[in-house]
N, C-alpha and C. Protein backbone atom coordinates (compact mmCIF):
# COMPACT_ATOMS: atom_id res chain seq x y z
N UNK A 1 65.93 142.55 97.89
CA UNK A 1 65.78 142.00 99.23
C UNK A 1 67.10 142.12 99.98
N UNK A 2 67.57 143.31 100.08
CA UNK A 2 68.85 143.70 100.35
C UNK A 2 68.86 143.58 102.02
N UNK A 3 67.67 143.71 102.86
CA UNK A 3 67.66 143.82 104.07
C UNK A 3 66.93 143.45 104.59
N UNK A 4 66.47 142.46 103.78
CA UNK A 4 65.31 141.17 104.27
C UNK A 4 66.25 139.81 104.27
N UNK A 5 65.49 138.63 105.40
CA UNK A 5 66.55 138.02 105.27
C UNK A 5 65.57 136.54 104.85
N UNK A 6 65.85 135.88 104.11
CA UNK A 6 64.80 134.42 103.55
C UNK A 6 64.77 133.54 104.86
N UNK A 7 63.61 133.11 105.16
CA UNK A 7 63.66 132.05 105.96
C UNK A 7 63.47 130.66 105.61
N UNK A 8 64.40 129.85 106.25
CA UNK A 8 64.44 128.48 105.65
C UNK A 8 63.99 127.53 106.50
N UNK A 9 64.08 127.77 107.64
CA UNK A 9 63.93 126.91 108.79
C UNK A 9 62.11 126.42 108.80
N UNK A 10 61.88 125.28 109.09
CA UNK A 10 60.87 124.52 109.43
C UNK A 10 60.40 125.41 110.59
N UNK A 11 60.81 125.14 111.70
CA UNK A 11 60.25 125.39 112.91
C UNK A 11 59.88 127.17 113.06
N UNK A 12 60.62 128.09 112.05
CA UNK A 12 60.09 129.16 112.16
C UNK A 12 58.96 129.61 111.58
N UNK A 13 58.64 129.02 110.05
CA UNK A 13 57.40 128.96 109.65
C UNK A 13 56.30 128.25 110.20
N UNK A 14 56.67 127.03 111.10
CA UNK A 14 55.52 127.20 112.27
C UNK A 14 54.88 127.77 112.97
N UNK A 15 56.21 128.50 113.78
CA UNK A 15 55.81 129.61 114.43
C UNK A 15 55.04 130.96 114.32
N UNK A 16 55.44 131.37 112.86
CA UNK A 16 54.56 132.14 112.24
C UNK A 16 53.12 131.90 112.09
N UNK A 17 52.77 130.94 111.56
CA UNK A 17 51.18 130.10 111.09
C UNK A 17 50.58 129.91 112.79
N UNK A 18 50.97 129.79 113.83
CA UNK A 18 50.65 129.54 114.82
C UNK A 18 50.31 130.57 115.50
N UNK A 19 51.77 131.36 115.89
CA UNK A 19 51.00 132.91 116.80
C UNK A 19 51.30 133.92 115.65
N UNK A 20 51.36 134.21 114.60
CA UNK A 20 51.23 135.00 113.91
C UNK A 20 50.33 135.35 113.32
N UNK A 21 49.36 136.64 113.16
CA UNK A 21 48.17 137.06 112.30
C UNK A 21 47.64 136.91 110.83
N UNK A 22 47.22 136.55 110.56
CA UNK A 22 47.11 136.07 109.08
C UNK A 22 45.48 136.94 108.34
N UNK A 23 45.80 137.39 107.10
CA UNK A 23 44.74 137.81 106.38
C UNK A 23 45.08 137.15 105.11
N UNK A 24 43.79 137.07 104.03
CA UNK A 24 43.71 136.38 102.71
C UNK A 24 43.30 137.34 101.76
N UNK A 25 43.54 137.15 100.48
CA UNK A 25 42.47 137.96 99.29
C UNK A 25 42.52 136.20 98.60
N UNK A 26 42.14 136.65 97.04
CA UNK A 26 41.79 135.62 96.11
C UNK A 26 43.32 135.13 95.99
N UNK A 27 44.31 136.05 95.70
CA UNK A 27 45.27 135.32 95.52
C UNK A 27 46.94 135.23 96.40
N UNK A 28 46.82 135.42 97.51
CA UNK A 28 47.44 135.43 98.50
C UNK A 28 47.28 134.81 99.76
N UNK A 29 47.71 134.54 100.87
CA UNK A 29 47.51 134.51 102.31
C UNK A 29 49.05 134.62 102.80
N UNK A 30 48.85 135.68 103.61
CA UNK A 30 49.98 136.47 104.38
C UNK A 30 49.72 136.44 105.34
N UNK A 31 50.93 135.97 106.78
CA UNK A 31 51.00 135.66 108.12
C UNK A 31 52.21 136.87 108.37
N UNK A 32 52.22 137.41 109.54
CA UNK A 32 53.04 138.40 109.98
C UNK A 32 52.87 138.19 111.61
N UNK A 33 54.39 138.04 112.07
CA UNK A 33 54.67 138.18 113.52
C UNK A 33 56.08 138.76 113.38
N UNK A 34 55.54 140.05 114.55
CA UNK A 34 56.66 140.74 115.22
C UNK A 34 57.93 140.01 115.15
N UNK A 35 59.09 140.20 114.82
CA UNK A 35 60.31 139.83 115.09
C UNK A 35 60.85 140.34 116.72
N UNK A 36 61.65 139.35 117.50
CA UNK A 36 62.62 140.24 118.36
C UNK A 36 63.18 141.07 118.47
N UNK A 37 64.54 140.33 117.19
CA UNK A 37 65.29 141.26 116.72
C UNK A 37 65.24 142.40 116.02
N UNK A 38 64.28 142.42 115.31
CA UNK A 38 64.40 143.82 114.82
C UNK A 38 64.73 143.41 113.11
N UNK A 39 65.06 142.10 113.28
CA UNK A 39 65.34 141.98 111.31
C UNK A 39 64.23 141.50 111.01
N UNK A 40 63.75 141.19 109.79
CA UNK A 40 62.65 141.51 108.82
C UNK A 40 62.80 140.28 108.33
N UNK A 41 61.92 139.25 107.75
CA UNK A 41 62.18 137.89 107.58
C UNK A 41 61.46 137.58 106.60
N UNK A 42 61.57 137.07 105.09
CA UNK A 42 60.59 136.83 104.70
C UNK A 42 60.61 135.13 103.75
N UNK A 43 59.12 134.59 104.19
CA UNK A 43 58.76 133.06 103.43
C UNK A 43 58.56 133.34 102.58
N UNK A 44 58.45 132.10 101.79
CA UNK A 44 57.64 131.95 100.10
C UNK A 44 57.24 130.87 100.34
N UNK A 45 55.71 130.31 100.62
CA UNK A 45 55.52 129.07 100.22
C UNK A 45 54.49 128.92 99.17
N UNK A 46 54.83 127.73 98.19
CA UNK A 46 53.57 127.24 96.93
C UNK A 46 53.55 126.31 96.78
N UNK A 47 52.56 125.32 97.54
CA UNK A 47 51.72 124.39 97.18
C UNK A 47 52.12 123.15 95.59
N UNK A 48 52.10 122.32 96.18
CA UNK A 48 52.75 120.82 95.19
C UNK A 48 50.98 120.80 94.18
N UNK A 49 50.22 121.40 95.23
CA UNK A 49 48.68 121.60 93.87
C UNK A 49 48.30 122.37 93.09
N UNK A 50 49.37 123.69 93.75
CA UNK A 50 49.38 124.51 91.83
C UNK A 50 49.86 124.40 91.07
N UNK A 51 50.78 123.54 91.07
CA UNK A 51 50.87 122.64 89.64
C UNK A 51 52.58 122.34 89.54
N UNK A 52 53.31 121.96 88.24
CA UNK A 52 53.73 121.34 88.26
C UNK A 52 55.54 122.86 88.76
N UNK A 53 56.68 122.57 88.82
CA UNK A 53 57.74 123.25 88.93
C UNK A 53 57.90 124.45 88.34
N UNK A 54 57.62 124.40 87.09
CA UNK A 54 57.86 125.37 86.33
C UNK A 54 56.71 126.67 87.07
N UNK A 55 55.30 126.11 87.31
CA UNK A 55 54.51 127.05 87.30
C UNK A 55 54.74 127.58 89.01
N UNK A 56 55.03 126.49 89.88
CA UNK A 56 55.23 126.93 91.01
C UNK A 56 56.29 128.17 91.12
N UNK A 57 57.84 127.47 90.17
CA UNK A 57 58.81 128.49 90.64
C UNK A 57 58.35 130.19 90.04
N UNK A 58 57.68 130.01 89.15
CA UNK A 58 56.95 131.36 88.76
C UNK A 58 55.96 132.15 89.29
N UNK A 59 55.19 131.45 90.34
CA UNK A 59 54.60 131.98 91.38
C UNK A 59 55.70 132.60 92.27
N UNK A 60 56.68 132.06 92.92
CA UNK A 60 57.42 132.03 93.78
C UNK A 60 58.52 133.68 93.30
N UNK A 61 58.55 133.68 91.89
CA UNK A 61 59.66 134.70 91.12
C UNK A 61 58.72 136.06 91.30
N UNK A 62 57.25 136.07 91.34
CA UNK A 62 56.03 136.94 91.03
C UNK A 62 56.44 137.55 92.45
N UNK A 63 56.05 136.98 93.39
CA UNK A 63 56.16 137.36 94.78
C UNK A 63 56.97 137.63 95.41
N UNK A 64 58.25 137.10 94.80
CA UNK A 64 59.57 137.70 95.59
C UNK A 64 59.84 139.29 94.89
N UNK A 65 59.97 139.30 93.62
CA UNK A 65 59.59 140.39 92.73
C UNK A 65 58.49 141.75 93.38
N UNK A 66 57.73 141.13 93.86
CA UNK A 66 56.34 142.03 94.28
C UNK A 66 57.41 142.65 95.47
N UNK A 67 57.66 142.23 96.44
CA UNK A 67 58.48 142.36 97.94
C UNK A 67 59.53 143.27 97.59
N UNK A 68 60.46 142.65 96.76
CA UNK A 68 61.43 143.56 96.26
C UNK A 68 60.98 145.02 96.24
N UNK A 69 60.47 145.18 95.09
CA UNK A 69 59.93 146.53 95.00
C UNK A 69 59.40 147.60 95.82
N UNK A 70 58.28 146.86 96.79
CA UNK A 70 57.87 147.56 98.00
C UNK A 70 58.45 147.51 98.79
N UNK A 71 59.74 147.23 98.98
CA UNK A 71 60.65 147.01 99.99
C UNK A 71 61.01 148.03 101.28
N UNK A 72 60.81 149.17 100.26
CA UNK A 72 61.45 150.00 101.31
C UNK A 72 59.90 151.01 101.87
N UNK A 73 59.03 150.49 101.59
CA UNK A 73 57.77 150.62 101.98
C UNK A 73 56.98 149.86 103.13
N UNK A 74 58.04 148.89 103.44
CA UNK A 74 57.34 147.54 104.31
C UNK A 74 58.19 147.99 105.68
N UNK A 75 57.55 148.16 106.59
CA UNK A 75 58.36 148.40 107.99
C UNK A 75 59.22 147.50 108.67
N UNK A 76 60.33 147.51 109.16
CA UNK A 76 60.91 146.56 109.37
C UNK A 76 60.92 146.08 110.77
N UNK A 77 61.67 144.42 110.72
CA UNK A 77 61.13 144.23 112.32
C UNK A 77 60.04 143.03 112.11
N UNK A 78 60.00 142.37 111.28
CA UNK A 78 58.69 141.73 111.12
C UNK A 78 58.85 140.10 110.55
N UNK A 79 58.71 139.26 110.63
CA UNK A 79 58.43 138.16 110.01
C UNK A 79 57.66 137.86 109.47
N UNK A 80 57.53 137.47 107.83
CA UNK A 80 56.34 137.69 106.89
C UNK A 80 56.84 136.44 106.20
N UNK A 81 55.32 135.82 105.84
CA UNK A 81 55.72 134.52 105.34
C UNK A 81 54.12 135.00 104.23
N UNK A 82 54.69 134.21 103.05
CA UNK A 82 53.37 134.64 102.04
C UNK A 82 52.91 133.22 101.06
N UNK A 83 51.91 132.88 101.48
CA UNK A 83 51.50 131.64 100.92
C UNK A 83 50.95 131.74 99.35
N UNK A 84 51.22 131.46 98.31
CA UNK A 84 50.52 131.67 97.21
C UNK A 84 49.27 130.50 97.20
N UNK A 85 48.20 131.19 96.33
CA UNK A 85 47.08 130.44 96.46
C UNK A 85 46.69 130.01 95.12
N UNK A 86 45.68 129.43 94.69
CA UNK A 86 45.08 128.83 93.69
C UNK A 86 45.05 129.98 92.50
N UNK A 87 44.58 131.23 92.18
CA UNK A 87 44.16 131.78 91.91
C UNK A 87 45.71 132.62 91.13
N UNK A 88 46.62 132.33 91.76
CA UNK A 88 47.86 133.15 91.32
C UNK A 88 48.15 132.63 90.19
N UNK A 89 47.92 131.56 89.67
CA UNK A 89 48.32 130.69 88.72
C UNK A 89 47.77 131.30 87.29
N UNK A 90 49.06 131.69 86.18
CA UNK A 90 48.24 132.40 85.16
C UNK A 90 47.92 134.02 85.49
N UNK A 91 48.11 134.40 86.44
CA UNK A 91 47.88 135.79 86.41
C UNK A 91 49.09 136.69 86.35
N UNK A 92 49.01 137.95 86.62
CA UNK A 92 50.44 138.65 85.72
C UNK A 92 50.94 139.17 87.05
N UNK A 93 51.68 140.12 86.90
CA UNK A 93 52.44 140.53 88.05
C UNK A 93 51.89 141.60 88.53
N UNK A 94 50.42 142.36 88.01
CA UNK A 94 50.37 143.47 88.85
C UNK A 94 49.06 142.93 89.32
N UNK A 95 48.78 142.31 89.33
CA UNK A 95 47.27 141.38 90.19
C UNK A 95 48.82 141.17 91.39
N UNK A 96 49.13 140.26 91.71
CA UNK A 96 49.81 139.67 92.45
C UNK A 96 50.65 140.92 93.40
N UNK A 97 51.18 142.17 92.72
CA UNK A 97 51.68 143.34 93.06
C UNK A 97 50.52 143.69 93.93
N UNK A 98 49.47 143.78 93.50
CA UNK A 98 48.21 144.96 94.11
C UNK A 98 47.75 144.06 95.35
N UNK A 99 47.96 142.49 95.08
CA UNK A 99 47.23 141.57 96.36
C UNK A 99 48.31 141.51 97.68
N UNK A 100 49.46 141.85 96.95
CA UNK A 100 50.81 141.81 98.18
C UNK A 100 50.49 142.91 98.85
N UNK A 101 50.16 144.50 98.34
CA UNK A 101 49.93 145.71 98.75
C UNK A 101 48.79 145.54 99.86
N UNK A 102 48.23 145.06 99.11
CA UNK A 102 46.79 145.30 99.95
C UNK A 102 46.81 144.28 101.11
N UNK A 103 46.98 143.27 101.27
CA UNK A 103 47.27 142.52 102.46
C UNK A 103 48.38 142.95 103.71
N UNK A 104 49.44 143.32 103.26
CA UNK A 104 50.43 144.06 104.17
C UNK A 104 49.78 145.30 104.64
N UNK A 105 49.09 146.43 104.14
CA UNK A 105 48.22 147.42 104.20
C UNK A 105 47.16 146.78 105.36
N UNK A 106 47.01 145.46 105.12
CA UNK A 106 45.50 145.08 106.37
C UNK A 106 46.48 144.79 107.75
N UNK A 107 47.76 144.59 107.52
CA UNK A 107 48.48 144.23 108.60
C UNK A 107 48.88 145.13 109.34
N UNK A 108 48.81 146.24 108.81
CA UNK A 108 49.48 147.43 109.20
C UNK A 108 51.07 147.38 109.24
N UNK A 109 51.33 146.95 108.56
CA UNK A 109 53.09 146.45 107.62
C UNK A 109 53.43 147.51 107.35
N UNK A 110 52.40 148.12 105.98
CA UNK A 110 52.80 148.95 105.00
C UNK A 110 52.90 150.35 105.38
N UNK A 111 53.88 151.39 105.04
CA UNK A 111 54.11 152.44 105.13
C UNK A 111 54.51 153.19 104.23
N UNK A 112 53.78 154.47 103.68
CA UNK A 112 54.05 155.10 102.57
C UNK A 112 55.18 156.08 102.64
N UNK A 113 56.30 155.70 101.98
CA UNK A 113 57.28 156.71 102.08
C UNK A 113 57.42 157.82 100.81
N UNK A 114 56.64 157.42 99.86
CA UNK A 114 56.64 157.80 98.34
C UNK A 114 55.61 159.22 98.34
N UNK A 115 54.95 159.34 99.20
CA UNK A 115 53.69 160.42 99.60
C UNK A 115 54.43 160.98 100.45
């Protein structure tokens, strides 16, 4: 995440969930709004009901992990916030890989540089 930048702020992950576009699968929900600037922004949020720390921060390691990788595949310019859902819990990293793909892909995020 060399050129992504974490967002921490309250009021920007509002902003996202509000005027930002959002699509779901089983184990994801991803919000994306245009940036101004031109830098690339990305959330992690997981839920106090998937369970207890350990399993959350491992959701949270899955997904930052997933991002990483496709990194230089994801267009920049964007504010992306990625909610983990019920379903992530217990599953491995290429379920969670293929649900990050495919949701950024519905956003029109994703761009193949590897083809």
């Amino acid at each position: 995440m060399k050129n992504t930048v974490t967002i921490n702020k309250n009021t920007l992950f509002r902003k996202i969930y509000s005027k930002g576009t959002s699509y779901v699968n089983k184990y994801l929900a991803v919000y994306v709004l245009p940036s101004r600037d031109g830098v690339s922004r990305l959330g992690i949020t997981v839920s106090k009901k998937l369970g207890c720390a350990v399993i959350r921060n491992r959701a949270r390691r899955l997904i930052r992990e997933s991002y990483r990788i496709n990194e230089e595949n994801i267009s920049g310019g964007y504010n992306i916030v990625v909610v983990a859902r019920k379903m992530v819990v217990g599953t491995d990293f290429h379920h969670v890989n293929s649900a990050l793909i495919h949701l950024l892909k519905k956003h029109s995020v994703w761009t193949d540089n590897n083809e």
